[in-house]
Each structure stands twice: as C-alpha cells, then as structure tokens.
N, C-alpha and C. Protein backbone atom coordinates (compact mmCIF):
# COMPACT_ATOMS: atom_id res chain seq x y z
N UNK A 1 26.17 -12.98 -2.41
CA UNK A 1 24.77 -13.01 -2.06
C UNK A 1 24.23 -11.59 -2.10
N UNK A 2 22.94 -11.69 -2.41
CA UNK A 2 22.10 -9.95 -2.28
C UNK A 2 21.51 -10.58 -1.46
N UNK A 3 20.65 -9.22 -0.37
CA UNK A 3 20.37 -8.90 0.81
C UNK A 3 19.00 -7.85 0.18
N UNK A 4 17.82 -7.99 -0.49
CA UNK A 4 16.97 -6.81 -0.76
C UNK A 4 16.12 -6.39 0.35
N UNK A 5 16.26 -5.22 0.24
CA UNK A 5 15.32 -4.29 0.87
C UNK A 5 14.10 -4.30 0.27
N UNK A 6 13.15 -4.67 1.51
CA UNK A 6 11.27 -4.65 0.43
C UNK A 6 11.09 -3.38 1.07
N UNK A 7 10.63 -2.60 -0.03
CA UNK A 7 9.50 -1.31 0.58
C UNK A 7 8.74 -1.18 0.15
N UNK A 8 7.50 -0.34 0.34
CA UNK A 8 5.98 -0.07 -0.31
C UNK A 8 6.08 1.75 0.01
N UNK A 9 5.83 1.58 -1.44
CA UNK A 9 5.47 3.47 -1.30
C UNK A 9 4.56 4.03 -0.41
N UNK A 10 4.33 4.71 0.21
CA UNK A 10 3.68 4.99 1.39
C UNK A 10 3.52 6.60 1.04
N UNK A 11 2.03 6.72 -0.13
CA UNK A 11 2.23 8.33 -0.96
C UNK A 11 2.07 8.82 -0.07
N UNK A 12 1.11 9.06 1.33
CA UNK A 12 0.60 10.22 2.48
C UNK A 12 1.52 10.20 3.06
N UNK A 13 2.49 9.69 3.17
CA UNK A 13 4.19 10.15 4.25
C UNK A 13 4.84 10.14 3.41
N UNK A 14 5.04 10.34 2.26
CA UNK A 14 6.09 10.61 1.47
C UNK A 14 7.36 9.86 1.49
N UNK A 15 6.80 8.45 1.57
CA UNK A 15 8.20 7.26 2.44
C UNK A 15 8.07 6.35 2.14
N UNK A 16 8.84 5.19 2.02
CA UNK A 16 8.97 3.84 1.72
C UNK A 16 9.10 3.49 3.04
N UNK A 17 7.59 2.34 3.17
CA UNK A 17 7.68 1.40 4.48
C UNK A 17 8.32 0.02 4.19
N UNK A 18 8.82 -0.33 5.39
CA UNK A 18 9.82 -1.57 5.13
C UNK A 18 8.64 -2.38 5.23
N UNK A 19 8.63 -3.75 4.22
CA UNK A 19 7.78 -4.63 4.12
C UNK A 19 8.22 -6.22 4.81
N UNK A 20 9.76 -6.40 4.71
CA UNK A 20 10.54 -7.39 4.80
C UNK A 20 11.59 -7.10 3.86
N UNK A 21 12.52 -8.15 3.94
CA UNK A 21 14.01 -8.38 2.98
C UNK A 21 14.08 -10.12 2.41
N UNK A 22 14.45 -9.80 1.29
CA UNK A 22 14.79 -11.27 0.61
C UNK A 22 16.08 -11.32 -0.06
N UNK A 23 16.50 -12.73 0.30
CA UNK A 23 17.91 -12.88 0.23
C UNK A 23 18.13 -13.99 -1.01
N UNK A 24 18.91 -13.86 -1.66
CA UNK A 24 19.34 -14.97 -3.19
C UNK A 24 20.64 -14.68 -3.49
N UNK A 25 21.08 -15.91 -3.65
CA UNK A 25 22.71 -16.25 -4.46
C UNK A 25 22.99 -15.33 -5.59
N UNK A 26 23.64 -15.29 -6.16
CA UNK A 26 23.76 -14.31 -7.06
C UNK A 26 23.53 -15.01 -8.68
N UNK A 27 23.29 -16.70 -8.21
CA UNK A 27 23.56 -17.68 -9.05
C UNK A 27 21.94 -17.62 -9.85
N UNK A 28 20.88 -16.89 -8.96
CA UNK A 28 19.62 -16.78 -8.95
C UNK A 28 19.20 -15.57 -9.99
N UNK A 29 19.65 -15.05 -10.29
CA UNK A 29 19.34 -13.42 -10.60
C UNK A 29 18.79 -14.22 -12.48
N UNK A 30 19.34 -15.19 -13.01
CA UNK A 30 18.86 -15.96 -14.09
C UNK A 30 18.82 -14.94 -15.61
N UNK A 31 20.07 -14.22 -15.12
CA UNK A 31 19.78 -12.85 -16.43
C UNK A 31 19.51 -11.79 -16.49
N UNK A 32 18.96 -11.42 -15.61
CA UNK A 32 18.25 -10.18 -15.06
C UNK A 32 19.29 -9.32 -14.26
N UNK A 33 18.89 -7.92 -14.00
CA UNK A 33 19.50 -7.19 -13.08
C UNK A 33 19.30 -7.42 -11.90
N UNK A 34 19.74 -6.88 -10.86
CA UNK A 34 19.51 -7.17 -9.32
C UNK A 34 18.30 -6.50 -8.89
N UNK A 35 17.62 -5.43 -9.85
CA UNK A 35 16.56 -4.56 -9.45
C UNK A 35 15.13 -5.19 -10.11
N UNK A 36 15.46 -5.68 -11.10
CA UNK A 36 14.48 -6.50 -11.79
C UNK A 36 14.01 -7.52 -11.32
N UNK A 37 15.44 -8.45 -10.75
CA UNK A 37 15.03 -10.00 -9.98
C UNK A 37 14.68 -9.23 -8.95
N UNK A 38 14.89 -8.56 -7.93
CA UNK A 38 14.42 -8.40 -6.83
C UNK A 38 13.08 -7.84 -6.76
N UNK A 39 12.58 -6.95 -7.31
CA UNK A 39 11.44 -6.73 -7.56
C UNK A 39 10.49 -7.48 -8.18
N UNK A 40 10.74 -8.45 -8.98
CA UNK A 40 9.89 -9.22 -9.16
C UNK A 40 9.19 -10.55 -8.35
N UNK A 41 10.56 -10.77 -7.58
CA UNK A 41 10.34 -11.36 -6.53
C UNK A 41 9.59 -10.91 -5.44
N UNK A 42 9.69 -9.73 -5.29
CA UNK A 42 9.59 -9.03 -4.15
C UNK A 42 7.33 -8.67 -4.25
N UNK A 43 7.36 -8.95 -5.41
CA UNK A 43 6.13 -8.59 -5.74
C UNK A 43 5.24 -9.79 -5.86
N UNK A 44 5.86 -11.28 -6.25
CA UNK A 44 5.24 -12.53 -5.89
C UNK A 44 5.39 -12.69 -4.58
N UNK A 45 6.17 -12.47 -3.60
CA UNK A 45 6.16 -13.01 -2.38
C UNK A 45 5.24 -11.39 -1.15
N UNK A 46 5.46 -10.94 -1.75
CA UNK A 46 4.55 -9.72 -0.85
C UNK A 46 3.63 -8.84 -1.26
N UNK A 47 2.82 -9.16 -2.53
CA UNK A 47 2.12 -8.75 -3.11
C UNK A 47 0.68 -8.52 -2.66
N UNK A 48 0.54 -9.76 -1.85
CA UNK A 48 -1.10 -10.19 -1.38
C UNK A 48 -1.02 -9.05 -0.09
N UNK A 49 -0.36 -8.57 -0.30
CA UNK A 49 -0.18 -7.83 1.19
C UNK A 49 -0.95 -6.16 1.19
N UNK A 50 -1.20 -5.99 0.31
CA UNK A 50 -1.04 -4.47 -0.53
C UNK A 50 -1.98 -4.36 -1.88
N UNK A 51 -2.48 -2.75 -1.91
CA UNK A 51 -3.83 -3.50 -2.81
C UNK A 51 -3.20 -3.18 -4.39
N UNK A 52 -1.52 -1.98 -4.41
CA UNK A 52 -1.34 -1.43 -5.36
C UNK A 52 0.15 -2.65 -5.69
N UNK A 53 0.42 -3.60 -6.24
CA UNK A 53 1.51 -3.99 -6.47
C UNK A 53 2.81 -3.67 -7.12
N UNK A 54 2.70 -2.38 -7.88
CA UNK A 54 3.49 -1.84 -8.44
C UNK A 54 4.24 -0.23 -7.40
N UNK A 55 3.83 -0.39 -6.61
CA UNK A 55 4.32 0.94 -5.78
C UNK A 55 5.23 -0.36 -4.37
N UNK A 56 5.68 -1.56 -4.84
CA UNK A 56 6.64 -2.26 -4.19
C UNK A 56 7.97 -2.26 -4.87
N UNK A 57 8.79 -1.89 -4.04
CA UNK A 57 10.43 -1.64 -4.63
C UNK A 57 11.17 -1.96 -3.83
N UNK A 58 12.45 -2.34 -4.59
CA UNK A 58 13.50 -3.01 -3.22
C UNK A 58 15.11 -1.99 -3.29
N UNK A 59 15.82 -2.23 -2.88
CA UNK A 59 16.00 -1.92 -2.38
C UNK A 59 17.76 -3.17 -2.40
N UNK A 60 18.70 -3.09 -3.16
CA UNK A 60 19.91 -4.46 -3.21
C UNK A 60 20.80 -3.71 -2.40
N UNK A 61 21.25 -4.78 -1.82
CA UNK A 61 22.99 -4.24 -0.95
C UNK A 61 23.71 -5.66 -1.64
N UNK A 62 24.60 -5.40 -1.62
CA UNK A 62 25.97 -7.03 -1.91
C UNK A 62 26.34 -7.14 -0.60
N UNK A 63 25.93 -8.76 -0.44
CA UNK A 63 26.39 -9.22 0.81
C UNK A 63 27.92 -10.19 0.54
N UNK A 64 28.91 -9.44 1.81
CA UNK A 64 30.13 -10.20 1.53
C UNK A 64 30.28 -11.78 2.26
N UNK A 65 30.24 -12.96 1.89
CA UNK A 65 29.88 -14.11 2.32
C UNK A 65 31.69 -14.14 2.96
N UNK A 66 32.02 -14.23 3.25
CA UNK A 66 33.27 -13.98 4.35
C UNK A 66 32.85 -13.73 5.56
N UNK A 67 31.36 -12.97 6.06
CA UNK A 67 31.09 -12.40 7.34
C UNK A 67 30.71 -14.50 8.00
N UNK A 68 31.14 -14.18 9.12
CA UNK A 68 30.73 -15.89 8.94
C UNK A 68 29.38 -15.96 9.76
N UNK A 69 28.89 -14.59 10.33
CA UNK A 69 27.41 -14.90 10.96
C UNK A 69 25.96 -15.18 10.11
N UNK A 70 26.36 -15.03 9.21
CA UNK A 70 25.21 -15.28 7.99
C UNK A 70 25.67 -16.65 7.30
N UNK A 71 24.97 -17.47 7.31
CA UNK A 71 24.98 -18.51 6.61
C UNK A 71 24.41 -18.43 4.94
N UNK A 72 25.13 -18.84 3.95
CA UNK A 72 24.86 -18.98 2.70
C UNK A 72 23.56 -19.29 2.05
N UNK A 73 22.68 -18.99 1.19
CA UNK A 73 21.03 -19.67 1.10
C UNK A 73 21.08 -19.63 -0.12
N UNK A 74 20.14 -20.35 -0.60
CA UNK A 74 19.84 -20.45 -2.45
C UNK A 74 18.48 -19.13 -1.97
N UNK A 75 17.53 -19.22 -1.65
CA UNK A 75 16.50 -18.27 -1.15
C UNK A 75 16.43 -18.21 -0.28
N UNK A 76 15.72 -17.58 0.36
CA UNK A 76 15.80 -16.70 1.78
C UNK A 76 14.08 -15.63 1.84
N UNK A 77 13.12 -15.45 3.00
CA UNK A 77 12.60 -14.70 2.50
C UNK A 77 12.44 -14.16 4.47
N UNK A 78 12.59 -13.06 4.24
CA UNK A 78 12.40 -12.46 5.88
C UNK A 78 11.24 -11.37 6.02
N UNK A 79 10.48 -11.83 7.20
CA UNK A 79 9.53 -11.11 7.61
C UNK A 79 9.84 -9.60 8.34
N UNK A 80 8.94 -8.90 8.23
CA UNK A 80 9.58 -7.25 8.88
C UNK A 80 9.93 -7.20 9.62
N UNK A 81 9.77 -8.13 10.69
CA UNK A 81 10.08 -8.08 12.30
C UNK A 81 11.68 -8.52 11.92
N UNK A 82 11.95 -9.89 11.47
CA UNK A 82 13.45 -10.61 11.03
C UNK A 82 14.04 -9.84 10.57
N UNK A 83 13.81 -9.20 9.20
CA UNK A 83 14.56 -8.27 8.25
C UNK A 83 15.46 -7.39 9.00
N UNK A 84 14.76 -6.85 10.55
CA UNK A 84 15.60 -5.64 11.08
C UNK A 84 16.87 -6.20 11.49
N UNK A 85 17.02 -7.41 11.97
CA UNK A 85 18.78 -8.08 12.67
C UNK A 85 19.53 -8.25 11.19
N UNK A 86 19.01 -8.76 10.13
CA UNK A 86 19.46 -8.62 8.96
C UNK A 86 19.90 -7.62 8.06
N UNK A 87 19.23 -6.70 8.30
CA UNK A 87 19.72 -5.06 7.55
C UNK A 87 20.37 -4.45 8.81
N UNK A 88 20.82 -4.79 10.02
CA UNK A 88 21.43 -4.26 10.56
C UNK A 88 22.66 -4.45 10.79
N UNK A 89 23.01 -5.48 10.22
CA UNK A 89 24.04 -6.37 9.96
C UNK A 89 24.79 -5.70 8.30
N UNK A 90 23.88 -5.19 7.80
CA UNK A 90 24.10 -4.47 6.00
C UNK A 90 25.22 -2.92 6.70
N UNK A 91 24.32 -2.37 7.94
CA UNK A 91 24.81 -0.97 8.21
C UNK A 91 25.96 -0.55 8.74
C-alpha cells in the first residue's frame, strides 16, 4: 500500500502545507508512477480547495501491510486533521 502526503506550496513561507493524505493499493497506480498517480489524484480530490492546482504535490511513503493497525483499502482519502495519526504511524 502507498500512504501520500498532500501538500500545497505555500510561496510566502517558503513551505509545503499539509492538505491531507491518500491511501491506494499498489494494484491502483494503473501504469503510472507513484508520483504521477498520486498527484493526480491528489489534484481531483483537493483541488477545489486552492485557487492554483498545480502548486499541489505529494509526497509517497510504502506502507508495510504486516503492521496490523492499519487495515488494507482499495482507496482511502484522509482529511488534515486524520492524516496526522496516519503519517505518524509512517515516522
């Protein structure tokens, strides 16, 4: 499973703000790289959010499905508040 990191360029702080994280099988990626599917995804599902859509980037970790507190998903999509027990679980 991937685990993406959503961020939005944030040019006046010089920083990527966390937007949320989205999660997909690896069965999902349909050809593509992990930076490609994730970003493209990452830009239909959090796009309306933001007025520049192309300054959204993610951000992949490989999730090891052995951890048994995470349950398996075909999709997955986590809000900023959720995302943090989830990427903290990545660290």
């Amino acid at each position: 499973m991937i685990v993406y990191k959503v961020l939005y360029k944030n040019y006046e702080l010089k920083q990527g703000q966390l937007m949320g994280a989205l999660a997909e099988r690896r069965k999902d990626l349909r050809g593509k790289n992990r930076v490609e599917s994730g970003t493209k995804w990452a830009k239909l599902v959090f796009g309306q959010m933001v007025k520049d859509k192309q300054a959204i980037f993610v951000i992949p970790y490989e999730l090891d499905l052995k951890d048994n507190t995470i349950t398996p998903v075909e999709k997955t999509v986590f809000g900023k508040v959720e995302s943090f027990g989830v990427l903290r679980r990545l660290n």
